[in-house]
Every structure is written in structure tokens, then in C-alpha cells.
N, C-alpha and C. Protein backbone atom coordinates (compact mmCIF):
# COMPACT_ATOMS: atom_id res chain seq x y z
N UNK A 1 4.82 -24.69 6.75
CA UNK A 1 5.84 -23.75 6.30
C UNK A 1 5.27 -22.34 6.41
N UNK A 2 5.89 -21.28 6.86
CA UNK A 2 5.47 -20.21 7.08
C UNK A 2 5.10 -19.25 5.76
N UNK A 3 4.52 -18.46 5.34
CA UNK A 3 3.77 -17.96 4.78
C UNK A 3 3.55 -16.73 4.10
N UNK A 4 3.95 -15.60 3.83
CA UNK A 4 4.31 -14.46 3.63
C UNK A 4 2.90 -13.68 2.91
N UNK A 5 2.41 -14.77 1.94
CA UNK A 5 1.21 -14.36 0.97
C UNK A 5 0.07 -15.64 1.12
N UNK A 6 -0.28 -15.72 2.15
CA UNK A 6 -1.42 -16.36 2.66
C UNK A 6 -2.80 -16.65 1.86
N UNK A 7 -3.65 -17.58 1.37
CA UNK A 7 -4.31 -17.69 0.31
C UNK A 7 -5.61 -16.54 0.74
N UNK A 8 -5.99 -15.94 1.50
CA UNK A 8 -6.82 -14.87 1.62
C UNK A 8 -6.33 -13.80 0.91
N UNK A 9 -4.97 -13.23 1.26
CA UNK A 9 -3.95 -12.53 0.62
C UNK A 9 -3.69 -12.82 -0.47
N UNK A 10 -3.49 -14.14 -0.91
CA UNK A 10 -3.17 -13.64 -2.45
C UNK A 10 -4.06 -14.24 -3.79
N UNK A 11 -5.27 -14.63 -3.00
CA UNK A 11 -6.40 -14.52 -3.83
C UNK A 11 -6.96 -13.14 -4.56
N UNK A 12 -6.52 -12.46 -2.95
CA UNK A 12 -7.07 -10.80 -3.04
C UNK A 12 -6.28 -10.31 -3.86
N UNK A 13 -4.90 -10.62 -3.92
CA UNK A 13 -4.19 -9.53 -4.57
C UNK A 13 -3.84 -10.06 -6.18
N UNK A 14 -3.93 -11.52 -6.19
CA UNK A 14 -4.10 -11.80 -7.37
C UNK A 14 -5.82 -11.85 -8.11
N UNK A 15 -6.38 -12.41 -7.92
CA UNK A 15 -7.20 -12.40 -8.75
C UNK A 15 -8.87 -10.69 -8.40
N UNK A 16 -8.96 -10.56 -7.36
CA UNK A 16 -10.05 -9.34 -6.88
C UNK A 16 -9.55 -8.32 -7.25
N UNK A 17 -8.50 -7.61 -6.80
CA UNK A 17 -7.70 -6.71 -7.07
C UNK A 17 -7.98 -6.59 -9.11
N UNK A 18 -6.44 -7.07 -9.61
CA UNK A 18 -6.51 -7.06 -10.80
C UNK A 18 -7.92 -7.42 -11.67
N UNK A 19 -8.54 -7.99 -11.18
CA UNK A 19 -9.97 -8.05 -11.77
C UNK A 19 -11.36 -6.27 -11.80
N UNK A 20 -11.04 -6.08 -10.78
CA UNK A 20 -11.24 -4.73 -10.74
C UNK A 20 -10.91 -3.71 -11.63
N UNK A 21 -9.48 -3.95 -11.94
CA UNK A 21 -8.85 -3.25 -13.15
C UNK A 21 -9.49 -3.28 -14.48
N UNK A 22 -9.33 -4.57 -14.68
CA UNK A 22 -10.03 -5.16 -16.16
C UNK A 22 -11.21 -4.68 -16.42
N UNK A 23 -11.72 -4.56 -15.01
CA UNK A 23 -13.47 -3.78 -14.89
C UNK A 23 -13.41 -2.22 -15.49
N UNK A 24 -12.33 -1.36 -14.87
CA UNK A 24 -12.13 -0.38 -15.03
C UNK A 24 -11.55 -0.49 -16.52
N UNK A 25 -10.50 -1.05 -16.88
CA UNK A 25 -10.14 -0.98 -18.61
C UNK A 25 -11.33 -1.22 -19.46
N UNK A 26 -12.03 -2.21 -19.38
CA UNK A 26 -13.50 -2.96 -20.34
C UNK A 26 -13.87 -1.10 -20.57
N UNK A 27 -14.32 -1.00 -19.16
CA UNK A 27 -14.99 0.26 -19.26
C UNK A 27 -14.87 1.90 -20.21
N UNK A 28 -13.33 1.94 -19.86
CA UNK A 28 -12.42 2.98 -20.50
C UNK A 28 -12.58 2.98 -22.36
N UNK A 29 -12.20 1.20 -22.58
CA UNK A 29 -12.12 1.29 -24.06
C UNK A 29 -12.74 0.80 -25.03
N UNK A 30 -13.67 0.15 -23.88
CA UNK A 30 -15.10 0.21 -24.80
C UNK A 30 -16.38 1.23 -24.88
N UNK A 31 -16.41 2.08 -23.72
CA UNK A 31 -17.28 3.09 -23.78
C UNK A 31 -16.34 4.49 -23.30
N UNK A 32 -15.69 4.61 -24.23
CA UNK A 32 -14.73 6.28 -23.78
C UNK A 32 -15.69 7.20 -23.68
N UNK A 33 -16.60 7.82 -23.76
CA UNK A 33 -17.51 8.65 -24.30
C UNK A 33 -18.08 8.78 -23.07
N UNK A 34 -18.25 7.75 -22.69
CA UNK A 34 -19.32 7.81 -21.00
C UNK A 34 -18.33 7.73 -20.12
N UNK A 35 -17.19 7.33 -20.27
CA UNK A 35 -16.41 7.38 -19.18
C UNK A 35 -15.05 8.65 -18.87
N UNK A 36 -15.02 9.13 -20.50
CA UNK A 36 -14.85 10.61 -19.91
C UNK A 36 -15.89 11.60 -19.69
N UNK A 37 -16.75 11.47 -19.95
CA UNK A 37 -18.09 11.92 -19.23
C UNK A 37 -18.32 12.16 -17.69
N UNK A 38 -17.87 10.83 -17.35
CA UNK A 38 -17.87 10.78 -15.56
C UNK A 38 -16.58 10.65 -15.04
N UNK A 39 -15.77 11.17 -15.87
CA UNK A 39 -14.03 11.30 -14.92
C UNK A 39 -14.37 12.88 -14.21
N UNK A 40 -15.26 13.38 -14.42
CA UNK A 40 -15.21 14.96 -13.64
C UNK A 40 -16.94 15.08 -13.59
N UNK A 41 -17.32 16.45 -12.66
CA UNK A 41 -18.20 16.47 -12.70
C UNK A 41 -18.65 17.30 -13.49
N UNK A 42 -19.36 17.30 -14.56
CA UNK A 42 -19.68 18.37 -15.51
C UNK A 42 -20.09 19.69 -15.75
N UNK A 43 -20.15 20.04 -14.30
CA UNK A 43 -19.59 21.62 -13.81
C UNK A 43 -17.96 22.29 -14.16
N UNK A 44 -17.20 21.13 -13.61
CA UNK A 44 -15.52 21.32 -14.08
C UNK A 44 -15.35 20.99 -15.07
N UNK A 45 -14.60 22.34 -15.46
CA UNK A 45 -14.69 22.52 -17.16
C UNK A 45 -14.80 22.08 -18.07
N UNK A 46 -16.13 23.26 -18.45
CA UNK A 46 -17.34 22.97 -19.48
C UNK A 46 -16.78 22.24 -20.71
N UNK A 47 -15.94 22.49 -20.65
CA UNK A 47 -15.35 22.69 -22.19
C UNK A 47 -14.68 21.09 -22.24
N UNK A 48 -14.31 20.43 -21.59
CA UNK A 48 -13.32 18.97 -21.41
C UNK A 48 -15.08 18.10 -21.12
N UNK A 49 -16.37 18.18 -21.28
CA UNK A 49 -17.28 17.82 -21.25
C UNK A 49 -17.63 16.80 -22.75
N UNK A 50 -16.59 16.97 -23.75
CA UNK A 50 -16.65 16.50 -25.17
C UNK A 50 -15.38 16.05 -25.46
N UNK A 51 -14.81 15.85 -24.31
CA UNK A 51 -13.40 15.23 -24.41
C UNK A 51 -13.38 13.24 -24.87
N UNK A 52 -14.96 12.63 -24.54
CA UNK A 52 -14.90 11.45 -25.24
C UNK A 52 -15.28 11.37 -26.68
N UNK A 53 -15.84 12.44 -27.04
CA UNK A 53 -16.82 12.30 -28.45
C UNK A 53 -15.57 12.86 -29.41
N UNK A 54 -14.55 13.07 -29.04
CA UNK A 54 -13.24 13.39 -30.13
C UNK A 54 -12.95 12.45 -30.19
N UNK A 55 -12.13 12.30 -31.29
CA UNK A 55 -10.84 11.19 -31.76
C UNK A 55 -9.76 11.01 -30.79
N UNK A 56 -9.38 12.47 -30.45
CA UNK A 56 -8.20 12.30 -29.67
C UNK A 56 -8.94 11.74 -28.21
N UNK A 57 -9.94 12.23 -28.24
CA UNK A 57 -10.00 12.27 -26.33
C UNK A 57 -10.34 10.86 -26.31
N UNK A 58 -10.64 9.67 -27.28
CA UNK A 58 -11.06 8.73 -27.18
C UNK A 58 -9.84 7.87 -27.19
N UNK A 59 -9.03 8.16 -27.84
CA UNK A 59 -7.83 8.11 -28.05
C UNK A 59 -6.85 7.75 -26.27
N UNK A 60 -7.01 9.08 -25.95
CA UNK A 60 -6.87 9.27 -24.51
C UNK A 60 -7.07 8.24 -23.01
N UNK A 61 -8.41 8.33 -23.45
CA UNK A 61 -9.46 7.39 -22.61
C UNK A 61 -9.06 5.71 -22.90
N UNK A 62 -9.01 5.68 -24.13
CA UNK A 62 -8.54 4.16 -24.59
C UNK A 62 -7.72 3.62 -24.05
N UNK A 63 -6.14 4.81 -24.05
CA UNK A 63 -4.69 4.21 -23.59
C UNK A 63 -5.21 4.43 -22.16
N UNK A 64 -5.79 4.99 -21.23
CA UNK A 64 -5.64 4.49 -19.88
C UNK A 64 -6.56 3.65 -19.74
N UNK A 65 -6.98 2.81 -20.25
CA UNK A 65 -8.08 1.53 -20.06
C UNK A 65 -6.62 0.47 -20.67
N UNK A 66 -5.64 0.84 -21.37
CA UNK A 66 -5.21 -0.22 -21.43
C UNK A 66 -4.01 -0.10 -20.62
N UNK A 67 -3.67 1.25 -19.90
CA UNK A 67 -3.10 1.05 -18.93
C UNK A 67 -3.61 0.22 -17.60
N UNK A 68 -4.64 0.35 -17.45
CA UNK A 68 -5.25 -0.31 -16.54
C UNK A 68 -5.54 -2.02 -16.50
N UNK A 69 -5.52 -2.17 -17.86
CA UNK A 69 -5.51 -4.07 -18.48
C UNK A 69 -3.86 -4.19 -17.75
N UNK A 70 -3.12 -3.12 -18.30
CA UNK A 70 -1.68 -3.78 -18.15
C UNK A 70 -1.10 -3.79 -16.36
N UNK A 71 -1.45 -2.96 -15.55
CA UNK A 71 -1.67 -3.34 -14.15
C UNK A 71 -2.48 -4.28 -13.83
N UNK A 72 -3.64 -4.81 -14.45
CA UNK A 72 -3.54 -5.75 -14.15
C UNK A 72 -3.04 -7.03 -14.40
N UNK A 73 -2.55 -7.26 -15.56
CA UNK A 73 -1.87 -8.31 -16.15
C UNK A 73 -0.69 -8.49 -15.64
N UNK A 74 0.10 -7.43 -15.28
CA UNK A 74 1.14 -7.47 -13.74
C UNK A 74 0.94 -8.22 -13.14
N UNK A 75 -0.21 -7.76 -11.85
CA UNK A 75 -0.38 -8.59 -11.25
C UNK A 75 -0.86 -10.42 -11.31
N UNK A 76 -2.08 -10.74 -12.09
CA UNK A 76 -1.98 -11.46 -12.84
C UNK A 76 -1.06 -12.70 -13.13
N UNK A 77 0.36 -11.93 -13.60
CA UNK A 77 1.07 -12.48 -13.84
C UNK A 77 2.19 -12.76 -12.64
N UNK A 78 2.64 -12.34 -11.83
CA UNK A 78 3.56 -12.05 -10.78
C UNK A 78 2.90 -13.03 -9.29
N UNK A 79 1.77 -12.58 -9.18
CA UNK A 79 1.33 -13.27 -7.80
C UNK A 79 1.20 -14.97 -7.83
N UNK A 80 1.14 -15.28 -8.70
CA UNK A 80 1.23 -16.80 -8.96
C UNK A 80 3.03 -17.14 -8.90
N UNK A 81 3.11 -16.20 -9.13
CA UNK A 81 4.99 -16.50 -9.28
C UNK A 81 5.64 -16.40 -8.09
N UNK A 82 5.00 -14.77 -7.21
CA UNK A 82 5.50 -14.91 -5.87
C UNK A 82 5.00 -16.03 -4.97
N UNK A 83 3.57 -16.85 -5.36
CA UNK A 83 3.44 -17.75 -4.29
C UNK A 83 3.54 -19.08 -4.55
N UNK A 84 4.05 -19.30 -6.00
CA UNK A 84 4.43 -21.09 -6.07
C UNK A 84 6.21 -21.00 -6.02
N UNK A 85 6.28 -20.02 -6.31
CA UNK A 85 7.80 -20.23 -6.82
C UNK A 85 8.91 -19.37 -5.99
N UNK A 86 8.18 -18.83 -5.13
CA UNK A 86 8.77 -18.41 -3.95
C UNK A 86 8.52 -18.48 -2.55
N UNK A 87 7.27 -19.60 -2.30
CA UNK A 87 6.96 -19.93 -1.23
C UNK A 87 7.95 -20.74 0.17
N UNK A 88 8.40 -20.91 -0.86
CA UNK A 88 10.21 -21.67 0.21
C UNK A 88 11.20 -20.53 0.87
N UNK A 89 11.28 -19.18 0.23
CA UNK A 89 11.62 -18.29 0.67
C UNK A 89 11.29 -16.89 1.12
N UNK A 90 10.75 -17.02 2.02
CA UNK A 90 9.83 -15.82 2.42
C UNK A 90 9.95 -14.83 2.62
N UNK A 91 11.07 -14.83 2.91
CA UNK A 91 12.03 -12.95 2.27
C UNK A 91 12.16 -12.42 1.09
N UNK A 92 12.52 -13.06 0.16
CA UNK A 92 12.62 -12.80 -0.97
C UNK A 92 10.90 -12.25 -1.47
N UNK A 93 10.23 -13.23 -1.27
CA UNK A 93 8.93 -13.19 -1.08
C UNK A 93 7.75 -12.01 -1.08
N UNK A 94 8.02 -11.91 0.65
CA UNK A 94 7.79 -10.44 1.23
C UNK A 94 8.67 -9.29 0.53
N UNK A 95 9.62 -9.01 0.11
CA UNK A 95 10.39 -7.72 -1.16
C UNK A 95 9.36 -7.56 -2.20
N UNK A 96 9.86 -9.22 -2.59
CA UNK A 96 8.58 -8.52 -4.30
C UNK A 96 7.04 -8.57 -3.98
N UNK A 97 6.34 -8.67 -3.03
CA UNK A 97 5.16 -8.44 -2.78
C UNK A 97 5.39 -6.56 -2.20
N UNK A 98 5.87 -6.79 -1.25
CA UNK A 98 6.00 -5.37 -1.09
C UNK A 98 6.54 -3.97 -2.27
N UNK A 99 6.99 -4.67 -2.99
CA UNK A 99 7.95 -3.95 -4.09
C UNK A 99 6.83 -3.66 -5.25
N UNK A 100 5.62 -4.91 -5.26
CA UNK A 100 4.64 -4.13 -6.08
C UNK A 100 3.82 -3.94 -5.34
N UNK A 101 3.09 -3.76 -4.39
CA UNK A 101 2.30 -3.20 -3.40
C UNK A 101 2.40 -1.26 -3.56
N UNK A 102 3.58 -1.40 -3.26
CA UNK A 102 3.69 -0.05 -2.79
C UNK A 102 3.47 1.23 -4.18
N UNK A 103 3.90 0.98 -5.49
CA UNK A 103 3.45 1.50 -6.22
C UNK A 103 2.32 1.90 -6.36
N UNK A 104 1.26 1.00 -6.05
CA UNK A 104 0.11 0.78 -6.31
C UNK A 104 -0.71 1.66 -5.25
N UNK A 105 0.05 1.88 -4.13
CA UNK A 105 -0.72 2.63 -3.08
C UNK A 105 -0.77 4.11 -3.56
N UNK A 106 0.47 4.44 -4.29
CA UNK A 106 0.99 5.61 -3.65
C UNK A 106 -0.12 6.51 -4.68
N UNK A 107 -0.52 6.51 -4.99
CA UNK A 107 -1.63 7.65 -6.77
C UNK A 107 -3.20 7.60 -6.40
N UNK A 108 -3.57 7.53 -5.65
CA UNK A 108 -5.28 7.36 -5.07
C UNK A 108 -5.66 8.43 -5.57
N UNK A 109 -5.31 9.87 -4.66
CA UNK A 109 -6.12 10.64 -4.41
C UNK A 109 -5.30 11.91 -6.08
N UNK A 110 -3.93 11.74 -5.98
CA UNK A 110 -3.26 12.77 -6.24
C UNK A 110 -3.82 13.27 -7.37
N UNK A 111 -4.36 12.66 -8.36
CA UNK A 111 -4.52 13.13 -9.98
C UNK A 111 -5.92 14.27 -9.84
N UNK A 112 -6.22 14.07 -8.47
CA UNK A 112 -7.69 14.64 -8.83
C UNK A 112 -7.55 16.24 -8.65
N UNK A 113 -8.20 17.23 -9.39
CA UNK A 113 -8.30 18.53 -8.99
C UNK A 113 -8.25 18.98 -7.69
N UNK A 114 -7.37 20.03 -6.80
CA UNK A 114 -7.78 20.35 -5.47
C UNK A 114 -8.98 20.63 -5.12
N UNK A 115 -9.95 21.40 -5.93
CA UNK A 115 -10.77 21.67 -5.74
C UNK A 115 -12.22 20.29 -5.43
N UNK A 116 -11.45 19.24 -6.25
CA UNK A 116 -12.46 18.20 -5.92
C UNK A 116 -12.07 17.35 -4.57
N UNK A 117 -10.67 16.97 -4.93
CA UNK A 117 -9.88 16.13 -3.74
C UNK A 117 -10.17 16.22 -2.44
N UNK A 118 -11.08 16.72 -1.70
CA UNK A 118 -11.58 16.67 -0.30
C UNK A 118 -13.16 17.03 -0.63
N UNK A 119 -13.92 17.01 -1.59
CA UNK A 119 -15.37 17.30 -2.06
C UNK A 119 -16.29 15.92 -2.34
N UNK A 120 -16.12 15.55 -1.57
CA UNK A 120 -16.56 13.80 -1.78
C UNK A 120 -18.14 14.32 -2.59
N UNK A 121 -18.91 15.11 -2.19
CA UNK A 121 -20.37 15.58 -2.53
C UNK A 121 -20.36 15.45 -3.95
N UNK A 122 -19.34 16.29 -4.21
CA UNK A 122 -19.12 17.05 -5.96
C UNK A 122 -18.37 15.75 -6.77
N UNK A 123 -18.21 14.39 -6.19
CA UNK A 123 -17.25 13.36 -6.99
C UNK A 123 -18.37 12.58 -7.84
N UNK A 124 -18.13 12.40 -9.21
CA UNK A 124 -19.45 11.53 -10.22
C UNK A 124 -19.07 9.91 -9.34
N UNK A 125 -20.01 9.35 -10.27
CA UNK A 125 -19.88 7.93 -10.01
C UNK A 125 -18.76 7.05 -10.18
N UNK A 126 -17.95 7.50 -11.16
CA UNK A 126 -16.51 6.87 -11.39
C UNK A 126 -15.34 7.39 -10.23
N UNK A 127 -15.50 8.54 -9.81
CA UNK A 127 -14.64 9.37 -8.84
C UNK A 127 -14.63 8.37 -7.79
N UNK A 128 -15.76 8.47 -7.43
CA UNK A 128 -16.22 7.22 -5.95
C UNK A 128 -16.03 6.02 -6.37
N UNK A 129 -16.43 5.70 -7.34
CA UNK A 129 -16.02 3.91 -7.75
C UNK A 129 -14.39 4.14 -7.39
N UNK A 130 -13.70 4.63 -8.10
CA UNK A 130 -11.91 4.60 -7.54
C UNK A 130 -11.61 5.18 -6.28
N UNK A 131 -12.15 5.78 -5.86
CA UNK A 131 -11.84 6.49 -4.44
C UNK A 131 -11.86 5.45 -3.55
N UNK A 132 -13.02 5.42 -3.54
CA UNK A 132 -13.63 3.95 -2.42
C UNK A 132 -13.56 2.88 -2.59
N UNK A 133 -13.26 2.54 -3.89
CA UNK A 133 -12.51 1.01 -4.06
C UNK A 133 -11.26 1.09 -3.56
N UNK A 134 -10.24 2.17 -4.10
CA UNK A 134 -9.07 2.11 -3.92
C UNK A 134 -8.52 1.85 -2.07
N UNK A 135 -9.66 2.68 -1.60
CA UNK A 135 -9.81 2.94 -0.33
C UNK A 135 -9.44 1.29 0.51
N UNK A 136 -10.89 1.10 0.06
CA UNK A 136 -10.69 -0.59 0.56
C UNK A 136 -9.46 -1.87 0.57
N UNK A 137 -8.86 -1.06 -0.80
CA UNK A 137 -8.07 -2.03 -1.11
C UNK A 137 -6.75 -1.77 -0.43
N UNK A 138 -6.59 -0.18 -0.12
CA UNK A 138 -5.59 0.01 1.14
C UNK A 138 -5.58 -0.40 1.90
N UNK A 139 -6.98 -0.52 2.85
CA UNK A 139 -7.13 -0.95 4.17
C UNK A 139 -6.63 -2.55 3.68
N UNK A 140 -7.08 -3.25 3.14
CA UNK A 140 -6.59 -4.83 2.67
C UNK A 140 -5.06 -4.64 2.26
N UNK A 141 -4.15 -3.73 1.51
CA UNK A 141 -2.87 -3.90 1.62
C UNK A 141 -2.27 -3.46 3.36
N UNK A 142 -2.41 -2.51 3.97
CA UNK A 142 -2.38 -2.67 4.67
C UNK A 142 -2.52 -2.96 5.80
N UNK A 143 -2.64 -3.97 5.82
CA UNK A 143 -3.39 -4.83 6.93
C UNK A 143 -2.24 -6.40 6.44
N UNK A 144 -1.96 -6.20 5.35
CA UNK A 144 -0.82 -7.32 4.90
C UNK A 144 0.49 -6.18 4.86
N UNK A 145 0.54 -5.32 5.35
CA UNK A 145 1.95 -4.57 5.43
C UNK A 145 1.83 -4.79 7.05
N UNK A 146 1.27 -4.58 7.48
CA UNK A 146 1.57 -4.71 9.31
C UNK A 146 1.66 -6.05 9.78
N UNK A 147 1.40 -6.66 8.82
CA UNK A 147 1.62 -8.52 9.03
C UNK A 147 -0.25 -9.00 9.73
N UNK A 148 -1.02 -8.66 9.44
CA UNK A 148 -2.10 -9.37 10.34
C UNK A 148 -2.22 -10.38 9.06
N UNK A 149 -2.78 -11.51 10.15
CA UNK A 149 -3.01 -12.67 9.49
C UNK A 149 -1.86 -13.33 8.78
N UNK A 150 -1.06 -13.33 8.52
CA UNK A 150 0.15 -13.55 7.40
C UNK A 150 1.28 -14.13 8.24
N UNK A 151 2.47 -14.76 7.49
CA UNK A 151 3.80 -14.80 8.40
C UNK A 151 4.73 -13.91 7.94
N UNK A 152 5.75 -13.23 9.02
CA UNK A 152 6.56 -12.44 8.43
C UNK A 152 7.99 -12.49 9.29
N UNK A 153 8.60 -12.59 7.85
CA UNK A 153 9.90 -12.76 8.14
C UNK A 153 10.73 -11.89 9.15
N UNK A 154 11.48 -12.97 9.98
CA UNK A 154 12.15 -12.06 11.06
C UNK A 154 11.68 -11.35 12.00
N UNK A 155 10.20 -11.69 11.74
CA UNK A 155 9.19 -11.22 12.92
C UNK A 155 9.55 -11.90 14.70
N UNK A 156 10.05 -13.60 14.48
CA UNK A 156 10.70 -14.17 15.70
C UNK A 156 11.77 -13.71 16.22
N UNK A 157 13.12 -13.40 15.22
CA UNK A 157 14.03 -12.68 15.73
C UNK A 157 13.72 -11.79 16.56
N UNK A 158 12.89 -10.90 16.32
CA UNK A 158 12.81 -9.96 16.73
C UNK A 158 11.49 -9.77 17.87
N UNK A 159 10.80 -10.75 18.15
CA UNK A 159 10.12 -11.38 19.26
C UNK A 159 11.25 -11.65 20.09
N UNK A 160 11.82 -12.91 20.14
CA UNK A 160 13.28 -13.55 20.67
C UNK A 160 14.03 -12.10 21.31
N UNK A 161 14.31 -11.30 20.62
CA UNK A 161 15.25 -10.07 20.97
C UNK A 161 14.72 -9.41 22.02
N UNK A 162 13.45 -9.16 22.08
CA UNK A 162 12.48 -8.76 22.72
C UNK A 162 12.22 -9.24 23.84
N UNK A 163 11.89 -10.46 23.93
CA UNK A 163 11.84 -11.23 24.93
C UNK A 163 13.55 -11.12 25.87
N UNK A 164 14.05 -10.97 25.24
CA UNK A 164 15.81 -11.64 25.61
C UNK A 164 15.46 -9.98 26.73
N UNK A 165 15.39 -8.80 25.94
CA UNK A 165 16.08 -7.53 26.16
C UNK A 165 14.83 -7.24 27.45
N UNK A 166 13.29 -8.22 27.33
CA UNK A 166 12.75 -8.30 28.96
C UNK A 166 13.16 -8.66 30.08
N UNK A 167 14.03 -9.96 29.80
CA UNK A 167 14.45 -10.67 30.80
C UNK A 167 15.46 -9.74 31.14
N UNK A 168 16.41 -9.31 30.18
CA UNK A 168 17.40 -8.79 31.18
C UNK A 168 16.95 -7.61 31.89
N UNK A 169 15.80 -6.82 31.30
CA UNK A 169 15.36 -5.34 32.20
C UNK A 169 15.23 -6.10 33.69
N UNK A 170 14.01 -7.11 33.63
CA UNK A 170 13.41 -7.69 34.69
C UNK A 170 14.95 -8.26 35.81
N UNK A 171 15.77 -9.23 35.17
CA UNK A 171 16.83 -8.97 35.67
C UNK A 171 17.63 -7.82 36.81
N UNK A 172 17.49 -6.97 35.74
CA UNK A 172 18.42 -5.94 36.64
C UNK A 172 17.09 -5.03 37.38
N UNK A 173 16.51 -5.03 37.44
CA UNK A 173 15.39 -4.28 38.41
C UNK A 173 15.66 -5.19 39.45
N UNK A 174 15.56 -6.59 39.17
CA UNK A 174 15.29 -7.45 40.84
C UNK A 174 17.10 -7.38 41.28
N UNK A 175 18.09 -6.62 40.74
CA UNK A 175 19.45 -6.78 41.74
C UNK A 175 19.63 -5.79 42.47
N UNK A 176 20.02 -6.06 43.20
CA UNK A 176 20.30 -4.73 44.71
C UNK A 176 21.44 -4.20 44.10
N UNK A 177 21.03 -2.56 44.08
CA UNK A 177 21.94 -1.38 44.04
C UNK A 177 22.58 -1.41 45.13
N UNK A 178 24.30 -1.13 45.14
CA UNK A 178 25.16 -1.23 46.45
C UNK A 178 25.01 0.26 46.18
N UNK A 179 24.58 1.14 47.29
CA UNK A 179 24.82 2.40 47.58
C UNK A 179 26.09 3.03 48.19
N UNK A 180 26.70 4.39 47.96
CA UNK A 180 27.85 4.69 48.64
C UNK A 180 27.45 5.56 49.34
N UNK A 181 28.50 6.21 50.01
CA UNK A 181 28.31 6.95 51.17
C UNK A 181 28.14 8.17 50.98
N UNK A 182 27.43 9.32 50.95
CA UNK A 182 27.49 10.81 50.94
C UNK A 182 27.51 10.68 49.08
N UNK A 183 27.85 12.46 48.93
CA UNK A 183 27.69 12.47 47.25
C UNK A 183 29.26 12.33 47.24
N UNK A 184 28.46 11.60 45.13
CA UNK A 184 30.03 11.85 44.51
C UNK A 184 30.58 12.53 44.21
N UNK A 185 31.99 12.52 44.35
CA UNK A 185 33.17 14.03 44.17
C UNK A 185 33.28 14.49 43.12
N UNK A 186 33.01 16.23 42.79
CA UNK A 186 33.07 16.73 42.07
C UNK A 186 34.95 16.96 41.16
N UNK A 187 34.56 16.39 40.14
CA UNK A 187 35.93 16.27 39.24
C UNK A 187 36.47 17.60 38.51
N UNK A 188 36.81 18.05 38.89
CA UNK A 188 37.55 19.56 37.92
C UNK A 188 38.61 19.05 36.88
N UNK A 189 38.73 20.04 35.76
CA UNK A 189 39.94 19.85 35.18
C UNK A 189 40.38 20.68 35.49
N UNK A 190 40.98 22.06 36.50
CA UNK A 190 41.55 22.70 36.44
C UNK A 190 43.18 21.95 37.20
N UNK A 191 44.13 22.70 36.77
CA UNK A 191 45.45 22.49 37.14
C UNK A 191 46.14 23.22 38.15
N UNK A 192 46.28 22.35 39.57
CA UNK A 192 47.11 23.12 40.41
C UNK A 192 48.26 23.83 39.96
N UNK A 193 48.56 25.08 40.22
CA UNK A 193 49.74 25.81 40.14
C UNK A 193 50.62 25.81 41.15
């Protein structure tokens, strides 16, 4: 039966992926202190350098570690669903894989300061842990958005169509053009008077 979320695919996207997260939450809300520490480099501003050792900033740091539990518990929860319980229909399938995929791509780079966002030199250790993880994990979503390795729906149709719309090019190249005689007559609309 054809395939949409292939067990390479949705090992990755269920269990590596979201496991990563959990890595990143553990991290957030059990050690806020060190990990707003290394969300910037401690040149960029001095002053957000004591943003874990507050209440609030720990505060802060906490809820996106448990934002990060809860992306992964999404997934988690969903990829077992798209591939036992929708493996019979592979359209449907391919939507909600794609439908949470794409969220997930779209926030890599954006949150970061301009001034850092092309400064790979100046990024701490957490900058690059998400950069370059995230990185990877694009190249692995897409690489399941262009269909490698995977089956995808309506991909034959549209082989078939393809094939169909060769034959007929090849077709009409091999039929003899009947040529006419001299050029064709120039058509006016003007109106004899």
C-alpha cells in the first residue's frame, strides 16, 4: 500500500524531531538562568544579561520551555495518528502532515536580532544548537515535501498525464505538415465603399 509517511519519515518526525524539543524545554525550565544566559551573546544588551536570575525573566524562560514540551507533545501525539489511522488514505494523510510541517518551518531564523541573524561568529551555543538543528531538520522536511523516498499522492496521475501529453507531442512532430502555396492572404476589416 502506498505510503505518504514512510517509517524513516515518521520515526523522524515523530519521535527525533519532538524529542529534541523536550531537550530544549528540560533545558529552559529547569535551568532558566543559564539558558537565558545563552539566548544572546552577552555583548547584546548588557542589561537583559540578568534576565534569568529575576522572577519574571525565569518566569519567561519557563513558559517557552513549556512551549516547547507542548510542540512537542503535538507532534507526539498526531504522528501516530497520521500513520495508523490514516494510512489507508493518503491524501488526507499528506494535508495533515503537511498542515503541521509547515508551521514548524516557517520561525528559524526570524526572532533573532538583525544584527545577529547573518553573524553566525557572534551566535552563543544555544543560537547554533537551534540554528543548525533547525537547519537539518529542514533539509529532512524537505526532502519529504518534494516526495524523495516517500509515496505521493497523485504523483501517477500526473506521471500518466505526462506521459499521455509526450506521446501526443512525439505524435504530432512525426505527421507531415501539408504546405500551401505562396503566403497567406492578408485579411482587412476595412469596408468597400
Amino acid at each position: 500500500m502506498p505510503d505518504t509517511l514512510p517509517l524513516h519519515y515518521f520515526y523522524f518526525f515523530w519521535l527525533l524531531e519532538p524529542g529534541l524539543s523536550v531537550a530544549g524545554a528540560f533545558y529552559a525550565v529547569l535551568w532558566p538562568e543559564d539558558y537565558a544566559a545563552d539566548l544572546l551573546p552577552s555583548t547584546t544588551e548588557r542589561i537583559t544579561n540578568i534576565v534569568g536570575r529575576t522572577v519574571r525573566g525565569q518566569m519567561v524562560v519557563g513558559q517557552l520551555g513549556s512551549l516547547f514540551l507542548l510542540l512537542a507533545m503535538i507532534s507526539f501525539s498526531l504522528f501516530p495518528l497520521f500513520k495508523w489511522q490514516l494510512g489507508s488514505q493518503p491524501a488526507i494523510q499528506e494535508k495533515l502532515v503537511r498542515g503541521l510541517l509547515v508551521p514548524l518551518i516557517i520561525l528559524t531564523l526570524l526572532p533573532l536580532p538583525n544584527e545577529l541573524r547573518w553573524a553566525p561568529a557572534q551566535w552563543t551555543q544555544l543560537i547554533h544548537g537551534n540554528v543548525d538543528v533547525t537547519v537539518l531538520l529542514i533539509i529532512w522536511r524537505t526532502a519529504w515535501f518534494l516526495g524523495i523516498g516517500r509515496y505521493v499522492p497523485g504523483a501517477e496521475k500526473a506521471e500518466a498525464e505526462s506521459a499521455e501529453q509526450a506521446e501526443a507531442e512525439k505524435a504530432a512532430a512525426a505527421t507531415p505538415v501539408k504546405r500551401g502555396r505562396g503566403r497567406p492572404r492578408k485579411v482587412t476589416a476595412e469596408k468597400d465603399e
